[in-house]
Protein backbone atom coordinates (compact mmCIF):
# COMPACT_ATOMS: atom_id res chain seq x y z
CA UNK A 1 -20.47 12.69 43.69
CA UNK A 2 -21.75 16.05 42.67
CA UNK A 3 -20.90 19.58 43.60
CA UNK A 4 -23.34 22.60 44.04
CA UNK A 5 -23.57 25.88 43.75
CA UNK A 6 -25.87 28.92 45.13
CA UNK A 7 -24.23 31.49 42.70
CA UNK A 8 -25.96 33.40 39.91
CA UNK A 9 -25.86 29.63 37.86
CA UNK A 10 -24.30 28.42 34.05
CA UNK A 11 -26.18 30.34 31.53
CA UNK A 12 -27.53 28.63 28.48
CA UNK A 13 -25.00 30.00 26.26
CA UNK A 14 -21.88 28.54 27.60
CA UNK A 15 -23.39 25.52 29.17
CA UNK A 16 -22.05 23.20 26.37
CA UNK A 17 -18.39 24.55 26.59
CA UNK A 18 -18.19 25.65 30.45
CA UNK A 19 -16.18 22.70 30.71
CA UNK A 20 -13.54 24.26 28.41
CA UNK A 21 -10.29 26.32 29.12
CA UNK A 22 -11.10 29.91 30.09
CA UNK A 23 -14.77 30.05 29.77
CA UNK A 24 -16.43 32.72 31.63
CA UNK A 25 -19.84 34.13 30.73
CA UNK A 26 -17.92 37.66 31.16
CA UNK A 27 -16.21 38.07 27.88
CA UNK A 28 -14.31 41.06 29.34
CA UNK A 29 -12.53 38.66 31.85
CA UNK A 30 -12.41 41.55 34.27
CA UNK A 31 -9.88 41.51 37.49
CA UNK A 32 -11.96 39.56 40.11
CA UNK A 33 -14.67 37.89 37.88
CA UNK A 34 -12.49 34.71 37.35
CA UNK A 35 -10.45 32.96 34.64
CA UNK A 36 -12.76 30.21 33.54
CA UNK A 37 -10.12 27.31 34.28
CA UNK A 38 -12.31 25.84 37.54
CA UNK A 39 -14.39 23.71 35.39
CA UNK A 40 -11.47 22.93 32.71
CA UNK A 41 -9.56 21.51 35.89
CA UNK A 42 -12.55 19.60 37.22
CA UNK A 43 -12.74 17.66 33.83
CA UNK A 44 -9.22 17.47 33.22
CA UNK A 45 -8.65 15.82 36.90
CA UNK A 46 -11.66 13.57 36.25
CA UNK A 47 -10.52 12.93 32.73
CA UNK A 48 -6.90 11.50 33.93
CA UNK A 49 -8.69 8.99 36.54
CA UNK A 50 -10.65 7.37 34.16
CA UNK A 51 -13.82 9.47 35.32
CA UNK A 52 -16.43 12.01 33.46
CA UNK A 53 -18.16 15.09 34.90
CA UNK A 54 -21.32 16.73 33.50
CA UNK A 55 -24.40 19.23 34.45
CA UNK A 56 -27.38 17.57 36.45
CA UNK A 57 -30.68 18.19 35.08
CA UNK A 58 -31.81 20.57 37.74
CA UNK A 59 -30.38 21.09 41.00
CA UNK A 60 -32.58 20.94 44.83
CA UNK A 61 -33.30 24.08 45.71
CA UNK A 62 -31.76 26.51 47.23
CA UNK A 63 -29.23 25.71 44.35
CA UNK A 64 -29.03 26.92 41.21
CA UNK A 65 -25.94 24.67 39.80
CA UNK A 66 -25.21 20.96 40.20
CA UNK A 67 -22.02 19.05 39.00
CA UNK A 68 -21.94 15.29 38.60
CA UNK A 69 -18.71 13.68 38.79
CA UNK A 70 -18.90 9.97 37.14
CA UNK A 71 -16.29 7.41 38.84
CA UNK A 72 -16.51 4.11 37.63
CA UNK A 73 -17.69 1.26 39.80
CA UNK A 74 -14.20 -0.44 39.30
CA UNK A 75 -12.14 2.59 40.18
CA UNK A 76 -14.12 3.57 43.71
């Protein structure tokens, strides 16, 4: 299953912890720019069924982000 996105994208930077609790690429966390928990919940949801969620390679355009959620075969 994946998820995409036409937004302004994961930069480099943070791509190996945007996964994390309260990642943002604004530092500031400024009202309105979001708390960085969307991704942490993703994982952590995937994480308690026995599943694994990562960044595709590139995503078809017009998109800019693509999320892969992993279920196992046995738990489809």
């Amino acid at each position: 299953m994946s998820a995409l996105d036409t937004g302004n994208g994961i930069p480099d930077a943070i791509r190996a912890k945007a996964f994390d609790a309260f990642v943002t690429e604004n530092e500031s966390r400024s009202p309105g720019k979001g708390t960085g928990l969307g991704l942490y919940v993703v994982r952590r949801c995937a994480e308690l069924i026995g599943a694994s969620v990562g960044f595709a390679n590139t995503a078809p355009t017009p998109y800019v982000t693509e999320v892969d959620v992993r279920i196992p075969l046995e738990l489809a």
